[in-house]
PDB file of N, CA and C in Angstrom:
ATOM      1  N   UNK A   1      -9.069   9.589   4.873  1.00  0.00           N
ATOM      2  CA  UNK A   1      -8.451  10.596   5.708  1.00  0.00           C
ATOM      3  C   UNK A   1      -8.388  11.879   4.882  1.00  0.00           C
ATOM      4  N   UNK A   2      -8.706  12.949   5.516  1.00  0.00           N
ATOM      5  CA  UNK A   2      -8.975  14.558   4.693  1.00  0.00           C
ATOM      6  C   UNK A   2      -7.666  14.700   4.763  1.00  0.00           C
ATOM      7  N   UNK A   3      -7.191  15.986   4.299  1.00  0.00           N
ATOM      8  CA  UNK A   3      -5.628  16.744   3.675  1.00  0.00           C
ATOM      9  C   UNK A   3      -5.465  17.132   4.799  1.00  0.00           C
ATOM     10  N   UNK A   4      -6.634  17.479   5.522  1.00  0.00           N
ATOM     11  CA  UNK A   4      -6.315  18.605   6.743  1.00  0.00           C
ATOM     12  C   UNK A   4      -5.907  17.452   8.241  1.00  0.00           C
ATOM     13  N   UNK A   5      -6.754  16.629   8.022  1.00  0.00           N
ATOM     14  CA  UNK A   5      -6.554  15.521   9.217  1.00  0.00           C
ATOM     15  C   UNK A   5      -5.252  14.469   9.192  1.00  0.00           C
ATOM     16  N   UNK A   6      -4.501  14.839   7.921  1.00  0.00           N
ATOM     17  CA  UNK A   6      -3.025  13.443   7.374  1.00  0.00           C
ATOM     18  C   UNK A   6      -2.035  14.294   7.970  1.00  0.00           C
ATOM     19  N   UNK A   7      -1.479  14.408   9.313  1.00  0.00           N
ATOM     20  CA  UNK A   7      -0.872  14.653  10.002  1.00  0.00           C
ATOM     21  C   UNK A   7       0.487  13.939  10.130  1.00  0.00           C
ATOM     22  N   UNK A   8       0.861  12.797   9.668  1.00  0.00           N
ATOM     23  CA  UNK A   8       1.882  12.379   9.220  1.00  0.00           C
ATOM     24  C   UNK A   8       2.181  11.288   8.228  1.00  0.00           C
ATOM     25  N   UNK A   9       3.324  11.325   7.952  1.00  0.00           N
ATOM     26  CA  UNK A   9       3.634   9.968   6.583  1.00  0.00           C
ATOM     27  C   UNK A   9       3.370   8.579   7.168  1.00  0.00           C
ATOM     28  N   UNK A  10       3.195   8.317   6.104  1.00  0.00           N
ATOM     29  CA  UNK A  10       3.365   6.425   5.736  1.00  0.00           C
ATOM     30  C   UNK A  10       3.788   6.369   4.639  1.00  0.00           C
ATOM     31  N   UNK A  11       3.976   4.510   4.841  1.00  0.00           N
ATOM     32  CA  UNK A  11       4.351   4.620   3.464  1.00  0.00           C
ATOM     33  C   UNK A  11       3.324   3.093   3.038  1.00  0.00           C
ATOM     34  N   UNK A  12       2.612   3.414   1.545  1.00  0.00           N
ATOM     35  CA  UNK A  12       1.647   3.407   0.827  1.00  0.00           C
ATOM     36  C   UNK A  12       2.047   2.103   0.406  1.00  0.00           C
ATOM     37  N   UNK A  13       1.189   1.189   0.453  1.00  0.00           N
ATOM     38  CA  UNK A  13       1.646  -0.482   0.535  1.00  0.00           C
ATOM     39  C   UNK A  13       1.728  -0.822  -1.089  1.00  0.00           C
ATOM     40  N   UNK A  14       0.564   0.039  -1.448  1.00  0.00           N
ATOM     41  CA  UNK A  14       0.363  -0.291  -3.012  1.00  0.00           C
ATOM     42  C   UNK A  14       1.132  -0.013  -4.079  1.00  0.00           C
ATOM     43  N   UNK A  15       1.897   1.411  -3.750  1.00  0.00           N
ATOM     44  CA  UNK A  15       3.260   1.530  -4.383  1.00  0.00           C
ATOM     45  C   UNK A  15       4.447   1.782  -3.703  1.00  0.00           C
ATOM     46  N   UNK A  16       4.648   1.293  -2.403  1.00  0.00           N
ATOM     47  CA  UNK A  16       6.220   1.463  -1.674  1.00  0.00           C
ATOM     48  C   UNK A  16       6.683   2.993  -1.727  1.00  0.00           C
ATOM     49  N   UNK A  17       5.799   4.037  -1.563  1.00  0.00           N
ATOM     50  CA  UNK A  17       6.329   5.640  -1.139  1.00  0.00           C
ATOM     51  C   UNK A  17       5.659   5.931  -0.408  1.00  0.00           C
ATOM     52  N   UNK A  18       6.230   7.052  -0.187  1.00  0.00           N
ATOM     53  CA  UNK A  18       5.559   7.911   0.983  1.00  0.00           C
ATOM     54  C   UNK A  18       4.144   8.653   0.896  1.00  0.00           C
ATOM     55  N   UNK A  19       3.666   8.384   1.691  1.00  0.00           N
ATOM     56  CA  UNK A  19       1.756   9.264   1.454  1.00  0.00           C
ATOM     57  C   UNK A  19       2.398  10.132   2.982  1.00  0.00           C
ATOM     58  N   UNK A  20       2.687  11.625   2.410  1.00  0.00           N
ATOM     59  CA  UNK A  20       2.831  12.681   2.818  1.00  0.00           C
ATOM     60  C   UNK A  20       2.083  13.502   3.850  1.00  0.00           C
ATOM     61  N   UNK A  21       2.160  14.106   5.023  1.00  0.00           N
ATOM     62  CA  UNK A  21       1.881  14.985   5.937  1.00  0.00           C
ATOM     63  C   UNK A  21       0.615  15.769   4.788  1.00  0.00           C
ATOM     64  N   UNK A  22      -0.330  16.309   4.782  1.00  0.00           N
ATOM     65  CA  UNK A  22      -1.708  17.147   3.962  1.00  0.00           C
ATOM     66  C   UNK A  22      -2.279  16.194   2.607  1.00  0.00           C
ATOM     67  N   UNK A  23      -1.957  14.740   2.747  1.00  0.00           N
ATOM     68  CA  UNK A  23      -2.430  14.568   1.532  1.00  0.00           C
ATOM     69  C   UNK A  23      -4.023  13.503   1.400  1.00  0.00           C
ATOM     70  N   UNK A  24      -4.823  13.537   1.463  1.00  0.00           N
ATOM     71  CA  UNK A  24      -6.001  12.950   0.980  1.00  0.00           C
ATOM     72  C   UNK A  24      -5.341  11.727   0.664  1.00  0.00           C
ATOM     73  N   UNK A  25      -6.020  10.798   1.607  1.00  0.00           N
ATOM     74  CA  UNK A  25      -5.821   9.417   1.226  1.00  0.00           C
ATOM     75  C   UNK A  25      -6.743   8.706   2.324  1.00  0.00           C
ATOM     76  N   UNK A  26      -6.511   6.605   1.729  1.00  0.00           N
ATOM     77  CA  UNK A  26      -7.604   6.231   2.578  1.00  0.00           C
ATOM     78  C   UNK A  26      -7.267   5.050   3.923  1.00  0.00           C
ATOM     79  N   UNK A  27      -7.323   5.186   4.697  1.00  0.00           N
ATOM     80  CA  UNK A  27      -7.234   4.011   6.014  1.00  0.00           C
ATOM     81  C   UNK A  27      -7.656   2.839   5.829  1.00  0.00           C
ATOM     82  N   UNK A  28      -7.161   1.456   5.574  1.00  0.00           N
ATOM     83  CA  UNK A  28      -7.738   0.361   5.168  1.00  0.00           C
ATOM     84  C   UNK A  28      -7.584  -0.658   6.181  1.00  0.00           C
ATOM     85  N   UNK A  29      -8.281  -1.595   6.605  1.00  0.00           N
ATOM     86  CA  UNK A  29      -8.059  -2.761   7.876  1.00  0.00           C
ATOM     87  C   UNK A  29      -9.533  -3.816   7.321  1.00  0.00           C
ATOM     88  N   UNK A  30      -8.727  -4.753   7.906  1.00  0.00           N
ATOM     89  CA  UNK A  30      -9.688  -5.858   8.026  1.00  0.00           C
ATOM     90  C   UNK A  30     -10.651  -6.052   9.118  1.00  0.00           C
ATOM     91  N   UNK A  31     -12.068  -5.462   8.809  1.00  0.00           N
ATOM     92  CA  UNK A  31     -12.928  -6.085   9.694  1.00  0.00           C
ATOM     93  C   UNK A  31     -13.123  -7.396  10.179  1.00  0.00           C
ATOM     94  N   UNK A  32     -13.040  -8.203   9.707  1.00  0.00           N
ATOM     95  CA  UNK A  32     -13.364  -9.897   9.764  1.00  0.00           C
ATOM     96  C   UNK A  32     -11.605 -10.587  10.168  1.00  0.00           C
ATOM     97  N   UNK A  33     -10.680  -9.771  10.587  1.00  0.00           N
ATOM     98  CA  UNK A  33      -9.571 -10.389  10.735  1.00  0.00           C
ATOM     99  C   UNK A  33      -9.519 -11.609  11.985  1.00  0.00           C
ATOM    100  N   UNK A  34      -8.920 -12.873  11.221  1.00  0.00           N
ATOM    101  CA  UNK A  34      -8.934 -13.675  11.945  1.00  0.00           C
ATOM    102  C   UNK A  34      -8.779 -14.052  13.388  1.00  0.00           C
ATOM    103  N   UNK A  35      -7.871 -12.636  14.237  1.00  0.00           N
ATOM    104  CA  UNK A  35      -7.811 -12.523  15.754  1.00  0.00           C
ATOM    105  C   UNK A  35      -8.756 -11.192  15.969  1.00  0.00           C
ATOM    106  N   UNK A  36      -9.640 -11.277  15.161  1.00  0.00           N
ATOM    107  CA  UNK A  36     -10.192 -10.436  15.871  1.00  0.00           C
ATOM    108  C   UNK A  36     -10.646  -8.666  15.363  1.00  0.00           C
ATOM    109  N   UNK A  37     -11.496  -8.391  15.501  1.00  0.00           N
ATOM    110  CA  UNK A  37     -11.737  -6.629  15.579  1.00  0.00           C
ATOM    111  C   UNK A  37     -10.041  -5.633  15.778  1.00  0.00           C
ATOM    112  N   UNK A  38     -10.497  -5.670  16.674  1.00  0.00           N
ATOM    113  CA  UNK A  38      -8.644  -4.913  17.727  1.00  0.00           C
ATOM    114  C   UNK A  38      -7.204  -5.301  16.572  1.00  0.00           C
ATOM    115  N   UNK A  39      -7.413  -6.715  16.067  1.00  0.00           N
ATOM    116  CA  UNK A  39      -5.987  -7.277  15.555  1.00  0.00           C
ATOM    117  C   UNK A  39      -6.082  -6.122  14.045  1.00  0.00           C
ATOM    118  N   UNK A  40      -7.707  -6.389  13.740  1.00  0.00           N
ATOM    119  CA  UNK A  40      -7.786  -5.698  11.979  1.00  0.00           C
ATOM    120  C   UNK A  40      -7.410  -4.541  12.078  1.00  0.00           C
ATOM    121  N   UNK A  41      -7.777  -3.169  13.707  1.00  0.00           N
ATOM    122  CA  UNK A  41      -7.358  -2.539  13.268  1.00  0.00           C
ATOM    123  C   UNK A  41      -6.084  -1.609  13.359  1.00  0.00           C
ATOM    124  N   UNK A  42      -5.357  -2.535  14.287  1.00  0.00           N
ATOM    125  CA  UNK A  42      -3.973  -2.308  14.487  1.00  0.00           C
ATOM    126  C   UNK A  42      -3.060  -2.977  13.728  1.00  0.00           C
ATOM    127  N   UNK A  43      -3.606  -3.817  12.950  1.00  0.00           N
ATOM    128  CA  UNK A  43      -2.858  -3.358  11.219  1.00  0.00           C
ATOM    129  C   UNK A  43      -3.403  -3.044  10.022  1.00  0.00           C
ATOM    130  N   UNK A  44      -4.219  -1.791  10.556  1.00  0.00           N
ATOM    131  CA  UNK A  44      -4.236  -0.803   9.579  1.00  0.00           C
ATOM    132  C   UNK A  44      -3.552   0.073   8.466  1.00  0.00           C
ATOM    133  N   UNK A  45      -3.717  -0.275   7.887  1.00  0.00           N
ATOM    134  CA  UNK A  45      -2.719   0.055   6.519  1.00  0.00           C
ATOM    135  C   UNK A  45      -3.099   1.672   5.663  1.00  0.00           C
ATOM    136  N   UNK A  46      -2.263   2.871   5.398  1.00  0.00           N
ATOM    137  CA  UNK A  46      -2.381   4.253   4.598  1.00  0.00           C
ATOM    138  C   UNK A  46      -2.104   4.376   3.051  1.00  0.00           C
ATOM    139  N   UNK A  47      -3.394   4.169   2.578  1.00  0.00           N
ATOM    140  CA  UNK A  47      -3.216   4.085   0.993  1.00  0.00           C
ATOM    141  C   UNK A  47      -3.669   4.953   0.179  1.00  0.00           C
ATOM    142  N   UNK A  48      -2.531   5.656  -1.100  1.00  0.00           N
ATOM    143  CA  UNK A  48      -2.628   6.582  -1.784  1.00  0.00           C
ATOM    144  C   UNK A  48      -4.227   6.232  -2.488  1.00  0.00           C
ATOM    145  N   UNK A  49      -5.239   6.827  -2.794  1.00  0.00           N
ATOM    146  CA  UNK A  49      -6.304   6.563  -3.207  1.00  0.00           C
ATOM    147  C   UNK A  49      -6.408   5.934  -4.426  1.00  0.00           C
ATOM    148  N   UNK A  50      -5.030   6.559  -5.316  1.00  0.00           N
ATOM    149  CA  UNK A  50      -5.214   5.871  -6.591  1.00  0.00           C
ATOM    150  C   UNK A  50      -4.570   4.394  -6.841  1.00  0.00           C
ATOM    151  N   UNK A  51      -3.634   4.422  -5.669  1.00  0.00           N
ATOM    152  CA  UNK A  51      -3.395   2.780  -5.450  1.00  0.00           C
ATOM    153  C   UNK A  51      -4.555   1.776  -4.738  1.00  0.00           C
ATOM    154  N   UNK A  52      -5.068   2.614  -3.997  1.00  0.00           N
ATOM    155  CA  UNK A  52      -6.457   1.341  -3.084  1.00  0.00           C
ATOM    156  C   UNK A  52      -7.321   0.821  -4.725  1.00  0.00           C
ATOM    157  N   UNK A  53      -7.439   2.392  -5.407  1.00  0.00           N
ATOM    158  CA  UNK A  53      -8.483   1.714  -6.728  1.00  0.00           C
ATOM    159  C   UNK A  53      -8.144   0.941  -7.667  1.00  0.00           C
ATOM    160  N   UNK A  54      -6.531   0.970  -8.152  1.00  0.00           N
ATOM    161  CA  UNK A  54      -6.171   0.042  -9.262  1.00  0.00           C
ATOM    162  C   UNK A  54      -5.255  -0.673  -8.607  1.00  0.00           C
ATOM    163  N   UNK A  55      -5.373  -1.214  -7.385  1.00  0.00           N
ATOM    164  CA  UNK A  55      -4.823  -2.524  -6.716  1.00  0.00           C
ATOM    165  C   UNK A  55      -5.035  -3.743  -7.580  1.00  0.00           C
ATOM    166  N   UNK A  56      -3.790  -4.635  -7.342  1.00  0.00           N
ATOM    167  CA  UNK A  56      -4.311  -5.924  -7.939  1.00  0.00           C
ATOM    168  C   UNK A  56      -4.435  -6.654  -6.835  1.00  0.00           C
ATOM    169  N   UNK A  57      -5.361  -7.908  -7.214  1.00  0.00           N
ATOM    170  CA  UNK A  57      -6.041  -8.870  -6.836  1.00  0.00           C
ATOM    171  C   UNK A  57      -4.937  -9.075  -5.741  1.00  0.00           C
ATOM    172  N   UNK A  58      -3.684  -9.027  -5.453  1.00  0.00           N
ATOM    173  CA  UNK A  58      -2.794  -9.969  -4.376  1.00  0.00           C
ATOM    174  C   UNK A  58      -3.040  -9.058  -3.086  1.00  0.00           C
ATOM    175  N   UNK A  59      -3.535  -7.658  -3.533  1.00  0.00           N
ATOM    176  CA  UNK A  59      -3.856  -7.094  -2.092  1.00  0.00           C
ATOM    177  C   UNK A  59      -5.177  -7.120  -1.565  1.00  0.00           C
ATOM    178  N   UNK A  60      -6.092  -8.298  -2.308  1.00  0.00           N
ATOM    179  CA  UNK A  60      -7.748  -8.073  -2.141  1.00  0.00           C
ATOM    180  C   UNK A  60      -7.649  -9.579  -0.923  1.00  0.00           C
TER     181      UNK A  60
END
């Protein structure tokens, strides 16, 4: 998601804060989710970029 398109908060699974209204970050979902397309991506998850990259293994 661009700075210009992050139109509102979440909060960032990988470290429990807020990923802010303008900030560059990335949209994550499970393609292959077990109910389905629709299920992966309506729990879609907003992650600070530098948490998606040095995630540990319990969120892979």
């Amino acid at each position: 998601m661009t700075a210009k398109r992050a139109e509102k908060a979440y909060i960032c699974p990988g470290c429990s804060t807020a990923v802010l209204p303008g900030i560059a970050h990335l949209v994550v979902w499970q393609d292959d989710h077990l109910f389905g397309a629709a299920a992966g991506l309506a729990e879609r998850r907003h992650w600070h970029t530098n948490c998606w990259t040095s995630r540990s293994y319990r969120h892979r």
